[in-house]
PDB file of N, CA and C in Angstrom:
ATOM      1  N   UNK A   1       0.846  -1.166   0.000  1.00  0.00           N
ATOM      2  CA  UNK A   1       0.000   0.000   0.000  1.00  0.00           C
ATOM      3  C   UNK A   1       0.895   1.233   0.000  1.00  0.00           C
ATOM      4  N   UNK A   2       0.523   2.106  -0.850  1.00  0.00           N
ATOM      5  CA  UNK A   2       1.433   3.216  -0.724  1.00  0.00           C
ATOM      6  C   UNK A   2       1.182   4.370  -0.208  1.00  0.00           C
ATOM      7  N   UNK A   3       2.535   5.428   0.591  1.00  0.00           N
ATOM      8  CA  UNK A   3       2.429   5.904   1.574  1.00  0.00           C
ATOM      9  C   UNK A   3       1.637   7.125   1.092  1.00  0.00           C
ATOM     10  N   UNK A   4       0.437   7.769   2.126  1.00  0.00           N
ATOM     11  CA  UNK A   4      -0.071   9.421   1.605  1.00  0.00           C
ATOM     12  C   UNK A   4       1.439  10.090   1.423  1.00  0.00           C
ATOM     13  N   UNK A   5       1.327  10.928   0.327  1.00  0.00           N
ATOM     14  CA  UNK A   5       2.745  12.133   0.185  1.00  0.00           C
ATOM     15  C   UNK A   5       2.128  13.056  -1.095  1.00  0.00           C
ATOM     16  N   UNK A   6       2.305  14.095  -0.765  1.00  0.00           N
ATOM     17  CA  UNK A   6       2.607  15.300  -1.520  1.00  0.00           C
ATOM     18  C   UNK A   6       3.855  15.348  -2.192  1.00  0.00           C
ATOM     19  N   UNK A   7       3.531  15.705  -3.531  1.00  0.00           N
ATOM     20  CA  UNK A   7       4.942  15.800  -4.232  1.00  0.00           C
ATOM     21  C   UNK A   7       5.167  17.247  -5.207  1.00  0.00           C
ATOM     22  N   UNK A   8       5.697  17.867  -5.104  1.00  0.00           N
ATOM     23  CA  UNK A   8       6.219  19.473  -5.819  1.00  0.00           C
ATOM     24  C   UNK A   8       6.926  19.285  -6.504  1.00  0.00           C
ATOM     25  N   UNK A   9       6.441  19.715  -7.533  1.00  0.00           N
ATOM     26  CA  UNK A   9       7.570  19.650  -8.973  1.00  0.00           C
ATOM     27  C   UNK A   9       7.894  20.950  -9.497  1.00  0.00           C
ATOM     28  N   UNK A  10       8.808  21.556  -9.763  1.00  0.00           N
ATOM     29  CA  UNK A  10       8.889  23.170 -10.370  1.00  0.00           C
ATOM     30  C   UNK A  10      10.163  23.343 -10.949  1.00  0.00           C
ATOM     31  N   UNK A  11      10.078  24.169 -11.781  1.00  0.00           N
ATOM     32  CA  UNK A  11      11.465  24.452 -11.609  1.00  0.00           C
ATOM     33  C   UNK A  11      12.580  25.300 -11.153  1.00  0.00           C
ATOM     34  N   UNK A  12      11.751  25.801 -10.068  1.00  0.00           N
ATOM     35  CA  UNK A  12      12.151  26.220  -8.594  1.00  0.00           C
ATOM     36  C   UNK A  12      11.344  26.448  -8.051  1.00  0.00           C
ATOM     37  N   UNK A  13      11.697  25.795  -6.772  1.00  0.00           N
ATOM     38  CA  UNK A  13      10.919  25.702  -5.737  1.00  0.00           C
ATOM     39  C   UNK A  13      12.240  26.446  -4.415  1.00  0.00           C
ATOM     40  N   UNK A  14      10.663  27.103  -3.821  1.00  0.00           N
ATOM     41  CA  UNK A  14      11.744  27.744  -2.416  1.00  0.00           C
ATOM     42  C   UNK A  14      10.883  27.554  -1.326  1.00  0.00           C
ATOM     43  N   UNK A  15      11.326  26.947  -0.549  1.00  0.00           N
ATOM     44  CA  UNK A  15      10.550  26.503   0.911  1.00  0.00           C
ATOM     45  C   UNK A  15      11.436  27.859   2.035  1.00  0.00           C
ATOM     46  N   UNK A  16      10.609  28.334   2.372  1.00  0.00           N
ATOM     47  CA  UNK A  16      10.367  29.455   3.388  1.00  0.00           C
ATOM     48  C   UNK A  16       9.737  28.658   4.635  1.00  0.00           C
ATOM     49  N   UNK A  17      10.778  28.673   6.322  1.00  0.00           N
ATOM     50  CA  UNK A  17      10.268  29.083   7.452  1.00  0.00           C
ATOM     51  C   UNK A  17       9.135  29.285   7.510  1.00  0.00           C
ATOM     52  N   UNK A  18       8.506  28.297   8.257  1.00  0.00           N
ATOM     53  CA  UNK A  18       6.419  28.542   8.618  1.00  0.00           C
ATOM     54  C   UNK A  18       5.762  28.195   7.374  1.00  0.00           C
ATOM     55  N   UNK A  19       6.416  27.908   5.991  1.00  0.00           N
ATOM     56  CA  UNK A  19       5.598  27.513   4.969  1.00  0.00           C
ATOM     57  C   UNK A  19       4.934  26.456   5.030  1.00  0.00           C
ATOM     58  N   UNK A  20       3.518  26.754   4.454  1.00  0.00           N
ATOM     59  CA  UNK A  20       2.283  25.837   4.177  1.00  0.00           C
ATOM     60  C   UNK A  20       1.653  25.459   2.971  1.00  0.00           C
ATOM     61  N   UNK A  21       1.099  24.062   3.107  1.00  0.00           N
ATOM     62  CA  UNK A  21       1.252  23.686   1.351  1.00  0.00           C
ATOM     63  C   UNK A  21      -0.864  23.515   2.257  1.00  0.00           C
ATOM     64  N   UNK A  22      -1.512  23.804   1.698  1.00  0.00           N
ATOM     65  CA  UNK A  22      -3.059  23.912   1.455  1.00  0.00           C
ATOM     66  C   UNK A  22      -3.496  22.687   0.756  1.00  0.00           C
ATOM     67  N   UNK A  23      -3.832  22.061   1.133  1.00  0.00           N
ATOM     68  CA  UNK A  23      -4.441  20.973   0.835  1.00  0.00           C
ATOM     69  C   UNK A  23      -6.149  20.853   1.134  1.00  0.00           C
ATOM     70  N   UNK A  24      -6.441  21.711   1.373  1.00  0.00           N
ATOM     71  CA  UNK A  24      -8.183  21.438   2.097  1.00  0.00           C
ATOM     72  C   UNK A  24      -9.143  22.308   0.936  1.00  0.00           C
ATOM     73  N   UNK A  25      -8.624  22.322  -0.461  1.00  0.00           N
ATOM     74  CA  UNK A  25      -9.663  22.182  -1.480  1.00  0.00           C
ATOM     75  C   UNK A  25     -11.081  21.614  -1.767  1.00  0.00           C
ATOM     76  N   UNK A  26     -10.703  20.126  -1.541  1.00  0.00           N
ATOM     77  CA  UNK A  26     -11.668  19.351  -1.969  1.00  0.00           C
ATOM     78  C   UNK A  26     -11.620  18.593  -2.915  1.00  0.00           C
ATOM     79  N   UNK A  27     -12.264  18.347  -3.631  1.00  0.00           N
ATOM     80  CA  UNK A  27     -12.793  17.684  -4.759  1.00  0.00           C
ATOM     81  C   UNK A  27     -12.338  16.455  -4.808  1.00  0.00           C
ATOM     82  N   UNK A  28     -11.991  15.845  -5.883  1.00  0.00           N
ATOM     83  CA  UNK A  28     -12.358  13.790  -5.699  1.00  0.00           C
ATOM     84  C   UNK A  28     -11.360  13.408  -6.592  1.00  0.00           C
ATOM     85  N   UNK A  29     -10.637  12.377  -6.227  1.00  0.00           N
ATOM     86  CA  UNK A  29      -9.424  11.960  -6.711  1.00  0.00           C
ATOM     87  C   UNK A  29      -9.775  10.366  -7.514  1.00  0.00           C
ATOM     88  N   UNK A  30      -9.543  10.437  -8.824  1.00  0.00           N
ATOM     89  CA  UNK A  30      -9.824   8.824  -9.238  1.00  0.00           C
ATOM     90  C   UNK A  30      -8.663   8.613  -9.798  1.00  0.00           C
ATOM     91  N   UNK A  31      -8.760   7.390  -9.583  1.00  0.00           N
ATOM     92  CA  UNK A  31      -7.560   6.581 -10.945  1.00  0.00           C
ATOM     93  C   UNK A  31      -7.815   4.875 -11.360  1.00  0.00           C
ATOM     94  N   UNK A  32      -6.694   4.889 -12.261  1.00  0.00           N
ATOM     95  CA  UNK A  32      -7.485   3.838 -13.090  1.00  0.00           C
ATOM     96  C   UNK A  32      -6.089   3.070 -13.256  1.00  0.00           C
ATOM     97  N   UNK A  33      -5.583   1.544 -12.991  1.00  0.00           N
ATOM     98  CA  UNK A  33      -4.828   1.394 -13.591  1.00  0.00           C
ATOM     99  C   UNK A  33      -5.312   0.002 -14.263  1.00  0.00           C
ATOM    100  N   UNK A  34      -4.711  -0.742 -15.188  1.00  0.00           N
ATOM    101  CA  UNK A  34      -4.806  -1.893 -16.018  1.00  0.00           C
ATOM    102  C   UNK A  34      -3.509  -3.130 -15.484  1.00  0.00           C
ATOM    103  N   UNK A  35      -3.976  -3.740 -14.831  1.00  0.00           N
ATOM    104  CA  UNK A  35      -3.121  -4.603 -14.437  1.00  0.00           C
ATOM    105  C   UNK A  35      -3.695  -6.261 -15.239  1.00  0.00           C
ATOM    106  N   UNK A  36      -2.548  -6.752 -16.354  1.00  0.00           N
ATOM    107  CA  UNK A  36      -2.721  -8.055 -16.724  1.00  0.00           C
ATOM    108  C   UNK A  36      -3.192  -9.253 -16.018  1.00  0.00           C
ATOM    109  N   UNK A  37      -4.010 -10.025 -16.269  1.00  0.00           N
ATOM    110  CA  UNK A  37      -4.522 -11.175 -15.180  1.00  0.00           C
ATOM    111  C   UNK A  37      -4.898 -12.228 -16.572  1.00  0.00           C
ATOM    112  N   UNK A  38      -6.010 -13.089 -15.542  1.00  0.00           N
ATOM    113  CA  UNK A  38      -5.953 -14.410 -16.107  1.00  0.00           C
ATOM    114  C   UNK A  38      -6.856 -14.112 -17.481  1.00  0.00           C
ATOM    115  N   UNK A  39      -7.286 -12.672 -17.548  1.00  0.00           N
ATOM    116  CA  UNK A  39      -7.878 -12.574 -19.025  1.00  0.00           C
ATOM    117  C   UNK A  39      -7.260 -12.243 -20.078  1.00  0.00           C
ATOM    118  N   UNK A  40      -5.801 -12.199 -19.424  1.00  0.00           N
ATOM    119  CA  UNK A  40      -5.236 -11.338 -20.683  1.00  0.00           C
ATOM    120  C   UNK A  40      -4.534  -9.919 -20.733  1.00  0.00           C
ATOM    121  N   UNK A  41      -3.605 -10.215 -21.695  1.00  0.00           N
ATOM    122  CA  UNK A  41      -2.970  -8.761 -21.309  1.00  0.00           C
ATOM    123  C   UNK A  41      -3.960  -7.393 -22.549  1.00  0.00           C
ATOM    124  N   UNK A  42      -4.876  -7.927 -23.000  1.00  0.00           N
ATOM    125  CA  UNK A  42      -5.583  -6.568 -23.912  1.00  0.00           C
ATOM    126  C   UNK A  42      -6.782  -5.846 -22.966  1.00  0.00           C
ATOM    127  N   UNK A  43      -6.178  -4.597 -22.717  1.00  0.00           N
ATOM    128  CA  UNK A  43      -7.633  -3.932 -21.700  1.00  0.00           C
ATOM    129  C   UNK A  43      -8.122  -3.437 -22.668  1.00  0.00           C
ATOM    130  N   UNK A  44      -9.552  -3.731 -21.904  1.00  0.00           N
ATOM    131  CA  UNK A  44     -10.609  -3.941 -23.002  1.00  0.00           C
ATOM    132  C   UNK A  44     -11.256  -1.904 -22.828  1.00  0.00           C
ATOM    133  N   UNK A  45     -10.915  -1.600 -22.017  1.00  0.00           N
ATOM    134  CA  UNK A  45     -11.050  -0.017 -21.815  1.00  0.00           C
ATOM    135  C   UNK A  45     -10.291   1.022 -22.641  1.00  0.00           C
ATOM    136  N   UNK A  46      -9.367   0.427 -23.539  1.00  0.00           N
ATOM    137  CA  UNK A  46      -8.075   1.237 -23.927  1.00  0.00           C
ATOM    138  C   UNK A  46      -8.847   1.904 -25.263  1.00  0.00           C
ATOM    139  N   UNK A  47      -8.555   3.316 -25.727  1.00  0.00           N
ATOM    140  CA  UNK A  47      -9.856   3.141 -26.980  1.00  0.00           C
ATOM    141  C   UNK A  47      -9.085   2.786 -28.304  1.00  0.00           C
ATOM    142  N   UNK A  48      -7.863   2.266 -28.087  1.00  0.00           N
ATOM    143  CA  UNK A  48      -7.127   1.661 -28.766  1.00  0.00           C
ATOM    144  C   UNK A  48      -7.227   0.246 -29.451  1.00  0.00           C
ATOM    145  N   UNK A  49      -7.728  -0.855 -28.177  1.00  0.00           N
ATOM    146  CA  UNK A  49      -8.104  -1.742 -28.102  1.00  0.00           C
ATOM    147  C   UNK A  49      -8.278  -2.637 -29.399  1.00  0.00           C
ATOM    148  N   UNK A  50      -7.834  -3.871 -29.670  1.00  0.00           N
ATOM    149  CA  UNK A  50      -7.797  -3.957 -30.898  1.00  0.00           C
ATOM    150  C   UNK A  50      -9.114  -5.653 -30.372  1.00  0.00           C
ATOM    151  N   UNK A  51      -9.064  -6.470 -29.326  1.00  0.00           N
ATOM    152  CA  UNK A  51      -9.938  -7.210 -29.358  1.00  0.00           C
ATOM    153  C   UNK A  51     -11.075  -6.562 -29.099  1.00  0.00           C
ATOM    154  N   UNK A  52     -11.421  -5.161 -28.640  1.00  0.00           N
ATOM    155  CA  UNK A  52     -12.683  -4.912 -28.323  1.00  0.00           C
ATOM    156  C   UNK A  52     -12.785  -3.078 -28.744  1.00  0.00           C
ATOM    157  N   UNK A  53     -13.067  -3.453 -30.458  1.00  0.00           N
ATOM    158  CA  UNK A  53     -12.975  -1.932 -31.417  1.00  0.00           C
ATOM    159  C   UNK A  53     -14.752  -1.473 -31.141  1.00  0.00           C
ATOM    160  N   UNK A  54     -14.576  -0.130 -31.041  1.00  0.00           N
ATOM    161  CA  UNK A  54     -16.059   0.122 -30.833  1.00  0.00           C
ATOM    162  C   UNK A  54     -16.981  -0.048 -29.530  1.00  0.00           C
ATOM    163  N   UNK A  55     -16.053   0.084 -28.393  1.00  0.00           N
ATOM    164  CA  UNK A  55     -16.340   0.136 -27.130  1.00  0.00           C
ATOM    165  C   UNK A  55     -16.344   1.620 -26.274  1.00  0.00           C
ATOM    166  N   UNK A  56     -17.573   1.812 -26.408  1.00  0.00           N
ATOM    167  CA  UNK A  56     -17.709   3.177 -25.664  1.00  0.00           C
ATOM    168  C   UNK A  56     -18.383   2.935 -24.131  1.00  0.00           C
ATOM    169  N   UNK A  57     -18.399   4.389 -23.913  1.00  0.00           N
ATOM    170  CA  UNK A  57     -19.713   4.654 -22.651  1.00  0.00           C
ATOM    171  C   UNK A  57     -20.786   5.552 -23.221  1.00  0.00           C
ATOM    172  N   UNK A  58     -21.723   5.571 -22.281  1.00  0.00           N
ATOM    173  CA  UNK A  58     -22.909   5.879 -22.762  1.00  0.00           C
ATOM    174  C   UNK A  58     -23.261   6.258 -21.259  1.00  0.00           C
ATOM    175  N   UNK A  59     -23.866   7.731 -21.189  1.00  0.00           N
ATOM    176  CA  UNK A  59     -24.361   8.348 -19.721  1.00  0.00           C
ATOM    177  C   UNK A  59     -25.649   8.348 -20.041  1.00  0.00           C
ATOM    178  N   UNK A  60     -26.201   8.109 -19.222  1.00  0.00           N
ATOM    179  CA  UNK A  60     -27.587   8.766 -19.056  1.00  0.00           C
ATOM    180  C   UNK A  60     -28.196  10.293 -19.183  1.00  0.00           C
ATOM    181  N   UNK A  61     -27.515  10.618 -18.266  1.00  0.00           N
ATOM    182  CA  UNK A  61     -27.756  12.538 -17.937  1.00  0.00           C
ATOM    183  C   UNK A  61     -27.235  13.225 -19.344  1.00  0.00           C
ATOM    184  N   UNK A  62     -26.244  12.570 -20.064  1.00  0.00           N
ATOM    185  CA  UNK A  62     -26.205  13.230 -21.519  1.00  0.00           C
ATOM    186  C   UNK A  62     -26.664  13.398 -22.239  1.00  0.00           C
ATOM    187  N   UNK A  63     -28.254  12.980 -21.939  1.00  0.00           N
ATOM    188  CA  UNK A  63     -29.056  12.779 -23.273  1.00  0.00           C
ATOM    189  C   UNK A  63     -29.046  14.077 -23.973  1.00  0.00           C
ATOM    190  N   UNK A  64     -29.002  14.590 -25.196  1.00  0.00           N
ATOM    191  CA  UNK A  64     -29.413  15.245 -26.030  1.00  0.00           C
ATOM    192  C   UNK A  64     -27.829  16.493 -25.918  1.00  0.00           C
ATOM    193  N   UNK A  65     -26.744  16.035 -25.345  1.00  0.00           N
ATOM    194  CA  UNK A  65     -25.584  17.005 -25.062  1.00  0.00           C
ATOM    195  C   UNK A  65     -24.654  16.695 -26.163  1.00  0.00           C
ATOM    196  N   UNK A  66     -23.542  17.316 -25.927  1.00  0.00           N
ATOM    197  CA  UNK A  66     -22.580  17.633 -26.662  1.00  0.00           C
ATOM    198  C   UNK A  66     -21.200  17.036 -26.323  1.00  0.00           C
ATOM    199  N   UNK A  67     -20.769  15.601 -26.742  1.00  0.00           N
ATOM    200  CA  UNK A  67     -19.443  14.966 -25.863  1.00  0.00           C
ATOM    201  C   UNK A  67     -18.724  16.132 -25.762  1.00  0.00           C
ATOM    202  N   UNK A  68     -18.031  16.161 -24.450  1.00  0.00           N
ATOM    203  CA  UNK A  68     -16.688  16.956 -24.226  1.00  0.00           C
ATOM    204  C   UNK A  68     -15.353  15.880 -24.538  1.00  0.00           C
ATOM    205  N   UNK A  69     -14.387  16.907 -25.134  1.00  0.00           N
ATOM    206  CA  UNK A  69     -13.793  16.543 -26.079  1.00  0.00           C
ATOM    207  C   UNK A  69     -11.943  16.224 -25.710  1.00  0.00           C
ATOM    208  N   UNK A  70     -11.415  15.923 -25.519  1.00  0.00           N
ATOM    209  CA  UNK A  70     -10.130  15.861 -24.844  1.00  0.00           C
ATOM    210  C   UNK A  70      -8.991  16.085 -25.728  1.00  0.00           C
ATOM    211  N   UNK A  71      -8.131  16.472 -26.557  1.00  0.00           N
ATOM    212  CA  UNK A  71      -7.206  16.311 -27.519  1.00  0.00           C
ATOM    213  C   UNK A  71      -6.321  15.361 -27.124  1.00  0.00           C
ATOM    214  N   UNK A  72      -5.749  15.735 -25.950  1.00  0.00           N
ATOM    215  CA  UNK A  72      -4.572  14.956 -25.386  1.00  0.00           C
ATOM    216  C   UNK A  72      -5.044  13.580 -25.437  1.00  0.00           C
ATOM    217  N   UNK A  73      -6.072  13.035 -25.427  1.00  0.00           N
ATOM    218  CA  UNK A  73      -7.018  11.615 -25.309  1.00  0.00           C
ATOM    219  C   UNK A  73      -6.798  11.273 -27.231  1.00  0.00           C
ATOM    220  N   UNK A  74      -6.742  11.914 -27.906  1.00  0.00           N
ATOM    221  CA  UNK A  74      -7.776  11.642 -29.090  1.00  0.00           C
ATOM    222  C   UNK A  74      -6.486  10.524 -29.814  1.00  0.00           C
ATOM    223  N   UNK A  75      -5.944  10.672 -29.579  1.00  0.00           N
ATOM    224  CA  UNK A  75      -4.889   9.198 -30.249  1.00  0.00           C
ATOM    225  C   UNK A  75      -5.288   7.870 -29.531  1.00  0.00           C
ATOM    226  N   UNK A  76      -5.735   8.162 -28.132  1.00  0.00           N
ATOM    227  CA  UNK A  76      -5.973   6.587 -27.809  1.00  0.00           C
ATOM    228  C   UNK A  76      -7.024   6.090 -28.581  1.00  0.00           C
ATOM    229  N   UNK A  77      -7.899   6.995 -29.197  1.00  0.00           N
ATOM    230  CA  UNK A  77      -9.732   6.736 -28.995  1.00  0.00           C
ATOM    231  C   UNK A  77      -9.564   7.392 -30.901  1.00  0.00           C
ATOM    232  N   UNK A  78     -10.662   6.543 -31.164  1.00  0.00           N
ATOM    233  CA  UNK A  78     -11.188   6.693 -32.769  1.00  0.00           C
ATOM    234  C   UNK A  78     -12.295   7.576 -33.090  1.00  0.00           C
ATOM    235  N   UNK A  79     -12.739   8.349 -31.608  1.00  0.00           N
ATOM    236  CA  UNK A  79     -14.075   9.041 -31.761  1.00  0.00           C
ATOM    237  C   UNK A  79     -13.368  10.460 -32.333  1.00  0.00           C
ATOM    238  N   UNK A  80     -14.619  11.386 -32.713  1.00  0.00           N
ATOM    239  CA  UNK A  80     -14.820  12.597 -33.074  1.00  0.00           C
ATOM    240  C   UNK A  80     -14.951  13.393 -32.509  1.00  0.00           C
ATOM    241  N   UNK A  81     -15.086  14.795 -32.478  1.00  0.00           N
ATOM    242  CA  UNK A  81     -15.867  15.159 -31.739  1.00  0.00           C
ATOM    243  C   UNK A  81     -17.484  15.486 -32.245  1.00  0.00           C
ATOM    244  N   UNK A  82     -18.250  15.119 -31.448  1.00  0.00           N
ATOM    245  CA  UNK A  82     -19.544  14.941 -31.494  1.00  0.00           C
ATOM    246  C   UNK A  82     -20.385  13.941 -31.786  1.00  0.00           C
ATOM    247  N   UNK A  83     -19.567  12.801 -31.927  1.00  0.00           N
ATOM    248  CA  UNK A  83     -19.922  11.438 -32.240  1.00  0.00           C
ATOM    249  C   UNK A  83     -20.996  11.504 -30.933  1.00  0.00           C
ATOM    250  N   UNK A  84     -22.002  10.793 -31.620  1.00  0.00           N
ATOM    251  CA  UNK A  84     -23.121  10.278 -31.046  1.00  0.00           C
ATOM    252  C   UNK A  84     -23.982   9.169 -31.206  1.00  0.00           C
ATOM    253  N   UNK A  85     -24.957   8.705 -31.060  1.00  0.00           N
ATOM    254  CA  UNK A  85     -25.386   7.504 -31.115  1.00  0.00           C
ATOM    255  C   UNK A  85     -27.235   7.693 -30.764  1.00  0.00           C
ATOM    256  N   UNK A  86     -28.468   6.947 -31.476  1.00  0.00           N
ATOM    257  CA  UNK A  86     -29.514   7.069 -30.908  1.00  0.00           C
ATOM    258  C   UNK A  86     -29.631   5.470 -30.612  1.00  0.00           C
ATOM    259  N   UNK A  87     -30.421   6.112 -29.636  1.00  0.00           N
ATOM    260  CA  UNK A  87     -30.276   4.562 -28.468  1.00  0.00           C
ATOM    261  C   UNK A  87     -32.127   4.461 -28.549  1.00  0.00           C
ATOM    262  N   UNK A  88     -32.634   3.849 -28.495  1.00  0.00           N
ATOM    263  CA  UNK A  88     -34.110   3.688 -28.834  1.00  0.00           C
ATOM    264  C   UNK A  88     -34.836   3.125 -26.979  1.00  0.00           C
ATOM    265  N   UNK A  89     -33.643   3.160 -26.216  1.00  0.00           N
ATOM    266  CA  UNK A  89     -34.379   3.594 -24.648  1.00  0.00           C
ATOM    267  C   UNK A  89     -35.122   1.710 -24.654  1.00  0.00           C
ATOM    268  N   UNK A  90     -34.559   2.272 -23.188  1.00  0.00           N
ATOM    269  CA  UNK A  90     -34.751   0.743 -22.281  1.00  0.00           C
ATOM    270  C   UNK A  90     -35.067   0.878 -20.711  1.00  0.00           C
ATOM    271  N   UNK A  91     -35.549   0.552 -19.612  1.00  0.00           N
ATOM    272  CA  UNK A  91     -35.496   1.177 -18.324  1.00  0.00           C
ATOM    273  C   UNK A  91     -34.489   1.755 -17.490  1.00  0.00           C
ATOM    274  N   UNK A  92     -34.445   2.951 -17.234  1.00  0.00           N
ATOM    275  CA  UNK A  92     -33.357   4.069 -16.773  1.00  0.00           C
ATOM    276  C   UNK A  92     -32.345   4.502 -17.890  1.00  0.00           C
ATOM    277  N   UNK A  93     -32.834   4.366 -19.168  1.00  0.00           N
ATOM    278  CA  UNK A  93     -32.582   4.927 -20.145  1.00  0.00           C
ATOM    279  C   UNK A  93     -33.151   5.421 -21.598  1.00  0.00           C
ATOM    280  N   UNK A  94     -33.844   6.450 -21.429  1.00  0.00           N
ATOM    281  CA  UNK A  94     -34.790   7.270 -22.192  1.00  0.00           C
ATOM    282  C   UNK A  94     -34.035   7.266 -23.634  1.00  0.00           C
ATOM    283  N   UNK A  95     -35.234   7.113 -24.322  1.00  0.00           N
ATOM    284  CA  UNK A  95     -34.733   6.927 -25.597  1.00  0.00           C
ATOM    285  C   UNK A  95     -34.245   8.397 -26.429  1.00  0.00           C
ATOM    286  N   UNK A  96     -32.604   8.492 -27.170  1.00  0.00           N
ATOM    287  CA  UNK A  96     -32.570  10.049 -27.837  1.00  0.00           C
ATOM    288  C   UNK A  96     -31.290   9.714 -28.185  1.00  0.00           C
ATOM    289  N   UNK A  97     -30.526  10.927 -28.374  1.00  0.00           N
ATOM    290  CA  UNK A  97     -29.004  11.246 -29.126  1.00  0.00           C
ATOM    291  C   UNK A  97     -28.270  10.996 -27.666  1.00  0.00           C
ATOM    292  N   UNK A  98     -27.538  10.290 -27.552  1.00  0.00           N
ATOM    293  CA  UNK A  98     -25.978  10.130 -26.832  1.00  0.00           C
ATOM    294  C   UNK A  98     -24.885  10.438 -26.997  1.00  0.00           C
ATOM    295  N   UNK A  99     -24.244  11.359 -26.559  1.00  0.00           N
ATOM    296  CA  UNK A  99     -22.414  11.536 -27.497  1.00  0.00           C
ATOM    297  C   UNK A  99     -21.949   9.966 -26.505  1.00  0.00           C
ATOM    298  N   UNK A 100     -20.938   9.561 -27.685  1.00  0.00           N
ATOM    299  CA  UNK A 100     -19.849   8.706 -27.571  1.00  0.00           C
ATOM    300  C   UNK A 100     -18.891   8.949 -26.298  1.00  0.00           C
ATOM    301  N   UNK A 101     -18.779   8.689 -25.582  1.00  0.00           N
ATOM    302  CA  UNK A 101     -17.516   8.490 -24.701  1.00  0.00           C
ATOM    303  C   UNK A 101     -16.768   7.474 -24.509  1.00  0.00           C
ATOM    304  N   UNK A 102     -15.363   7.681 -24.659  1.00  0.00           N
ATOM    305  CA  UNK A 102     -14.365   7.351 -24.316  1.00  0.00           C
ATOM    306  C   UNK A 102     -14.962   6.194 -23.342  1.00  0.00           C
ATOM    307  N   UNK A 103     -14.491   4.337 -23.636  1.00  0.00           N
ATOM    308  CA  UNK A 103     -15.055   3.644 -22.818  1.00  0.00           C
ATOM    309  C   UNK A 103     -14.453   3.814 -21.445  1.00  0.00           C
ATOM    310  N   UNK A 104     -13.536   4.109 -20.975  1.00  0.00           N
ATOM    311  CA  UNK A 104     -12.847   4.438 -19.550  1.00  0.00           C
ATOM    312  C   UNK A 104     -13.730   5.379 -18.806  1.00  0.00           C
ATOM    313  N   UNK A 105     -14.464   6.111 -19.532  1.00  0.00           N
ATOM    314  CA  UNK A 105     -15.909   7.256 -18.515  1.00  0.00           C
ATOM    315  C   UNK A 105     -16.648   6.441 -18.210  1.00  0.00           C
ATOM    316  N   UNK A 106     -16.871   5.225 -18.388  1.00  0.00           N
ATOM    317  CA  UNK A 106     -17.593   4.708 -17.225  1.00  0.00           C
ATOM    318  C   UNK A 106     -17.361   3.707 -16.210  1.00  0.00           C
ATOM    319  N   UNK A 107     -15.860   4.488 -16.017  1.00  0.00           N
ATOM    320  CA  UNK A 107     -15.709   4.155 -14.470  1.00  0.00           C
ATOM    321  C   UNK A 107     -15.966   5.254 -13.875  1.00  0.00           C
ATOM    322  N   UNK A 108     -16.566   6.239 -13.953  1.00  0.00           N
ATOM    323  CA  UNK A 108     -16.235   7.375 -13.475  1.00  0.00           C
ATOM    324  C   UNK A 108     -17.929   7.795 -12.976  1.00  0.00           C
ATOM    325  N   UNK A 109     -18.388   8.415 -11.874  1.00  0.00           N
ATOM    326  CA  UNK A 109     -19.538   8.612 -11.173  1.00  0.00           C
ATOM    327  C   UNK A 109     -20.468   9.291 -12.078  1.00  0.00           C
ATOM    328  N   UNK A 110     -21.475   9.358 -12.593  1.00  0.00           N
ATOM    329  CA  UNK A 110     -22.535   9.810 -12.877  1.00  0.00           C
ATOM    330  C   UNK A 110     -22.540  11.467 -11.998  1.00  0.00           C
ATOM    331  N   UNK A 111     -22.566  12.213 -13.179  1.00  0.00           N
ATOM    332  CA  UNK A 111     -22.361  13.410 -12.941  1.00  0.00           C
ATOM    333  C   UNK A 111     -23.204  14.421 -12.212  1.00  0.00           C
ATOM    334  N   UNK A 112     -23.684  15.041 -11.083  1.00  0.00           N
ATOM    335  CA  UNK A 112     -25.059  14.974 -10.490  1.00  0.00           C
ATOM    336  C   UNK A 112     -25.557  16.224 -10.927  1.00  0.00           C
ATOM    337  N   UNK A 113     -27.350  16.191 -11.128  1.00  0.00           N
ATOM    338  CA  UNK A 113     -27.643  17.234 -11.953  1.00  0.00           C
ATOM    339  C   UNK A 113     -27.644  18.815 -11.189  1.00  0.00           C
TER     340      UNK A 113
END
């Protein structure tokens, strides 16, 4: 298990007597890693993915929105921007336009309205 630590990167840094690093922001920390097992070394999340092409997410609360768009992402992933999808609705999912996401967004919490 690895240890809590703060880490500062700059390319200078000056620590001053009584200095304080603020940490009581907030907000929510995720991560994701891909560790090989007995299925195999192809993660099936990568949008690279070559056993599993055409694997997205799909939100709910997006209905009728506009995917947000990542550049730095867009080499892993084959999407567009604005790729979407109509989904013809099933229970807790109303039928309409979906943008495409990146299949790795749905590990990620349902966005609250």
């Amino acid at each position: 298990m690895p240890t809590r630590q703060v880490s500062l990167t700059a390319q200078n840094l000056v620590q001053k007597q009584g200095a304080k690093i603020d940490l009581s922001g907030g907000g929510d920390l995720y991560s994701y890693e891909f560790v090989p097992g007995t299925g195999g070394t192809n993660d099936a999340l990568a949008g690279n993915s070559t056993s599993y092409p055409g694997l997205y997410a799909v939100l709910p609360s997006m209905l009728g929105q506009f995917a947000p768009y990542d550049p730095q992402e867009s080499g892993a992933s084959s999407l567009q921007p604005g790729a979407s999808i109509y989904l013809s609705g099933i229970a807790g999912l109303p039928a309409g336009y979906y943008p495409l996401l990146p299949a790795r967004d749905a590990l990620l919490p349902e966005p609250s309205s």
